[in-house]
Protein backbone atom coordinates (compact mmCIF):
# COMPACT_ATOMS: atom_id res chain seq x y z
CA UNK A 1 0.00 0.00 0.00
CA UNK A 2 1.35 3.18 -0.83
CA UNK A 3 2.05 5.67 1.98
CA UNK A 4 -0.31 8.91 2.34
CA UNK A 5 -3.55 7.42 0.37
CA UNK A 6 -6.13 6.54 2.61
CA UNK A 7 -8.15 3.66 1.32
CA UNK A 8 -11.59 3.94 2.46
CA UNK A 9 -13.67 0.94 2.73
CA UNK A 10 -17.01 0.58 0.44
CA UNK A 11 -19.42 1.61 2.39
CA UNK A 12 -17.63 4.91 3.79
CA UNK A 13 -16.50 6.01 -0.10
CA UNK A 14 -20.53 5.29 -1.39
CA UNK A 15 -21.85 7.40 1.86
CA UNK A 16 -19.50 10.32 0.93
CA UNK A 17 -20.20 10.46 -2.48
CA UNK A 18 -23.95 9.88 -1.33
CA UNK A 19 -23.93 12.73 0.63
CA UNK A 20 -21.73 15.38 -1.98
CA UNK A 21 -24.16 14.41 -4.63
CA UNK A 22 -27.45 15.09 -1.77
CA UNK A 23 -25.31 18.36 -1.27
CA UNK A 24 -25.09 19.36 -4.94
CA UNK A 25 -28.81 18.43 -5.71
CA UNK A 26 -30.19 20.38 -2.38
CA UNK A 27 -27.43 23.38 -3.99
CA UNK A 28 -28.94 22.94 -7.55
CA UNK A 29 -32.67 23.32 -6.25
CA UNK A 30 -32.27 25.85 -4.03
CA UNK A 31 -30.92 27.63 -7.25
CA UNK A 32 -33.36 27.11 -9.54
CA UNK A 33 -36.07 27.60 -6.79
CA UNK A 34 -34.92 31.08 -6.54
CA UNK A 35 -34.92 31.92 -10.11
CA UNK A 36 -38.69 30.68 -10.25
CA UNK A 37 -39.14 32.57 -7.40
CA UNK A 38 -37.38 35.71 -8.46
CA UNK A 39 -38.77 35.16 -11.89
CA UNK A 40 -42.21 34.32 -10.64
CA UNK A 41 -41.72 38.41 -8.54
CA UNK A 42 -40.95 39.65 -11.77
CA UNK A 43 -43.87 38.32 -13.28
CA UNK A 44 -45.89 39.96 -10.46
CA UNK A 45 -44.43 43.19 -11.11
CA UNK A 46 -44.63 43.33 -14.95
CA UNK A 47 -48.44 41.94 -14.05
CA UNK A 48 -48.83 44.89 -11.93
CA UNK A 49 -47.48 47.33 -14.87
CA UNK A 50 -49.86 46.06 -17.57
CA UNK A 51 -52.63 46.46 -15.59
CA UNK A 52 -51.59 50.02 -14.58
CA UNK A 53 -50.97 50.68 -18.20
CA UNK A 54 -54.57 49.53 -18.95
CA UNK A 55 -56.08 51.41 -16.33
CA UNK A 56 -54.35 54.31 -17.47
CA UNK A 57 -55.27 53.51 -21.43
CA UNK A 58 -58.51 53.20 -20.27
CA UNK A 59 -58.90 56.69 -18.25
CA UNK A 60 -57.55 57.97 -21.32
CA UNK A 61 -59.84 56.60 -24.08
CA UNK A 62 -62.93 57.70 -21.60
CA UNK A 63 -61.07 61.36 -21.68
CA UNK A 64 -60.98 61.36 -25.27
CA UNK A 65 -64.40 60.22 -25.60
CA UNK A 66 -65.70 62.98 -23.27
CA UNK A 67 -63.60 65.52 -25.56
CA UNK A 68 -64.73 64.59 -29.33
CA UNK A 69 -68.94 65.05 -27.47
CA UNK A 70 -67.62 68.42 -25.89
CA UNK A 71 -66.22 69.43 -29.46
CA UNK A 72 -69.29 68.22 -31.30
CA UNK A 73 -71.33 70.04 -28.80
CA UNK A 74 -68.69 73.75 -29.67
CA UNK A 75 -69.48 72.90 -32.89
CA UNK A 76 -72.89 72.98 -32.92
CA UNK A 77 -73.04 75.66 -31.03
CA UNK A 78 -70.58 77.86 -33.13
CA UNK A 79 -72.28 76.58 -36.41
CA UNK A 80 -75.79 78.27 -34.26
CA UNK A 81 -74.14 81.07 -33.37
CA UNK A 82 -72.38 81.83 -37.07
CA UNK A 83 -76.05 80.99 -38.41
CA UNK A 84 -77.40 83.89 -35.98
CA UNK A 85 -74.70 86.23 -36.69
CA UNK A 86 -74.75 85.98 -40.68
CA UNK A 87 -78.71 86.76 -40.44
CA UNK A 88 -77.85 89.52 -38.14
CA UNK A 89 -75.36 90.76 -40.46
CA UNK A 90 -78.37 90.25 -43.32
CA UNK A 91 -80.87 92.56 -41.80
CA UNK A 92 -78.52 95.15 -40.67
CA UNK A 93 -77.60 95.39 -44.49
CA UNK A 94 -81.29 95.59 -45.26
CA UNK A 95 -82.00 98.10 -42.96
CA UNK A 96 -79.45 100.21 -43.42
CA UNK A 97 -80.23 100.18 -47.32
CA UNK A 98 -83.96 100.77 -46.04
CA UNK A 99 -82.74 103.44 -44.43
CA UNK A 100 -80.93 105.42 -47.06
CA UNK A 101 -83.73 104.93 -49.41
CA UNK A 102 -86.27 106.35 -46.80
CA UNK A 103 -84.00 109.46 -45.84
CA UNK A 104 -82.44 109.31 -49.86
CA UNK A 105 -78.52 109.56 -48.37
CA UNK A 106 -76.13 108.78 -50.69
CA UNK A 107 -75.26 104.47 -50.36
CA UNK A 108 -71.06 105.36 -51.00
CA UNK A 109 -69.91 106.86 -47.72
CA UNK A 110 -70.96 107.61 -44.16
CA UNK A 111 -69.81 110.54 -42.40
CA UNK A 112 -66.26 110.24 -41.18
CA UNK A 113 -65.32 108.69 -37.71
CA UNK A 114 -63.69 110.82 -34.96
CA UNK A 115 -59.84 111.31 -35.77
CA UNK A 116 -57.84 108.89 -32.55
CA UNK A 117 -54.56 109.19 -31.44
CA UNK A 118 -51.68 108.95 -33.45
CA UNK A 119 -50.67 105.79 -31.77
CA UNK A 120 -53.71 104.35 -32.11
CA UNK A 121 -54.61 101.47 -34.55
CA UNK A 122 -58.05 103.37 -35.53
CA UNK A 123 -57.87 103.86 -39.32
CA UNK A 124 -58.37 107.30 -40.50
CA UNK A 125 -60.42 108.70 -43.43
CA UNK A 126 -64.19 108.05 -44.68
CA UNK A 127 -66.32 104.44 -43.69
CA UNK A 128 -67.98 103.10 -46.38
CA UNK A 129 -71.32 100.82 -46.31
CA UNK A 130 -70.53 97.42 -45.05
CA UNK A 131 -72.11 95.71 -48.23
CA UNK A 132 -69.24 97.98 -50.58
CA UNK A 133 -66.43 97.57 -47.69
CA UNK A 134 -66.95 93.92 -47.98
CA UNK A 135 -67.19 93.78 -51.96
CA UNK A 136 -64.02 95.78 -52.00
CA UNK A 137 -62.07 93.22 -49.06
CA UNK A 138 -63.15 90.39 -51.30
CA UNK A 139 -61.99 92.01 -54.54
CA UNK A 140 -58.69 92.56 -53.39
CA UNK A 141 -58.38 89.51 -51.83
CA UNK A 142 -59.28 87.45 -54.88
CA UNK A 143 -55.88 89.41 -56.41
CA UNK A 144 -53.77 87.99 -53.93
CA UNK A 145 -53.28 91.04 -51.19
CA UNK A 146 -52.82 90.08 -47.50
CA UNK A 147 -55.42 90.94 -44.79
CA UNK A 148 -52.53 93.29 -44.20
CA UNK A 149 -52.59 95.36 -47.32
CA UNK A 150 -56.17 95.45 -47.66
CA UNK A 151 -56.48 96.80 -44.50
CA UNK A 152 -54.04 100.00 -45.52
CA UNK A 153 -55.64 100.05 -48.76
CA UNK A 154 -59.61 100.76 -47.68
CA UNK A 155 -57.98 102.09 -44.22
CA UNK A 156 -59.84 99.76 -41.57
CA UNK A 157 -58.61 98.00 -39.11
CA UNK A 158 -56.54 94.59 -39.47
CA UNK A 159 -58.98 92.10 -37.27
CA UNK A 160 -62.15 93.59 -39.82
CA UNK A 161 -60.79 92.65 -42.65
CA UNK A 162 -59.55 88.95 -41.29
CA UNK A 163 -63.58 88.91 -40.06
CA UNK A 164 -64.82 89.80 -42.84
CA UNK A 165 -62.67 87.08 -44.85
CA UNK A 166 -63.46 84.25 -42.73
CA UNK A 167 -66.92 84.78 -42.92
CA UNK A 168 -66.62 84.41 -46.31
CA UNK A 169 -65.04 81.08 -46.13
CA UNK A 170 -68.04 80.13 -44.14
CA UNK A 171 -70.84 80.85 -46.71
């Protein structure tokens, strides 16, 4: 027998290598049993995210719902409204042409506006009947000119003349 080696009887060597291969297979489950586990959290948490998402999604697509019935509901009311305000505009015109046919004033020019400060965005110079003041806005915008330029052409103010434009995108 060689010196130093230890010779270990059957039984002994199977019980050792019974109980390293116990140890290994108690090391190995514990392992795996906390990947399930800490897979099995994840799962929980990514669980717990979806359904947050969906709640979310869901708040969201009631929001947007509630927002296209609020804008049909503006736009009904504007499309009222811009109904109303064109037949206001309408009999105004006819009354004022009733008007100057009763008292037989001339239909170019009404009398001319108080003079405002020099700062002031007031334009200056005669007003003319709003039927011709729009007729001439419309002429000059069919040529091409800006709000801008029509304004300093027929001297009235800027926000008129985009009015009076729009509305005629309406009719």
């Amino acid at each position: 027998m060689p010196v130093g080696i230890i010779t270990l009887n059957s039984g002994v060597g199977y019980a050792l290598g019974a109980l390293c291969l116990a140890m290994l297979s108690v090391g190995v489950l514990r392992y795996t049993r906390d990947r399930r586990a800490g897979a099995r959290d994840l799962t929980r948490e990514q669980r717990a995210r979806l359904r947050d998402q969906q709640r979310v999604r869901e708040g969201m697509e009631e929001l947007l719902q509630q927002l296209e019935e609020v804008t049909r509901r503006i736009d009904a009311d504007v499309g009222t409204r811009f109904a109303k305000l064109e037949g206001l505009l309408r009999a105004a015109d006819e009354r004022i042409d009733c008007m100057q046919k009763l008292t037989g004033a001339p239909a170019v020019l009404a009398p001319d506006p108080p003079k405002a400060d020099a700062g002031s965005s007031q334009p200056e110079g005669p007003v003319e009947q709003p039927e011709t003041r729009r007729r001439q806005v419309y002429e000059l915008a069919d040529t091409g000119a800006t709000a801008i330029t029509i304004a300093d052409r027929l001297h009235m103010p800027v926000g008129e003349v985009e009015l009076i434009l729009n509305l005629r995108r309406y009719r």
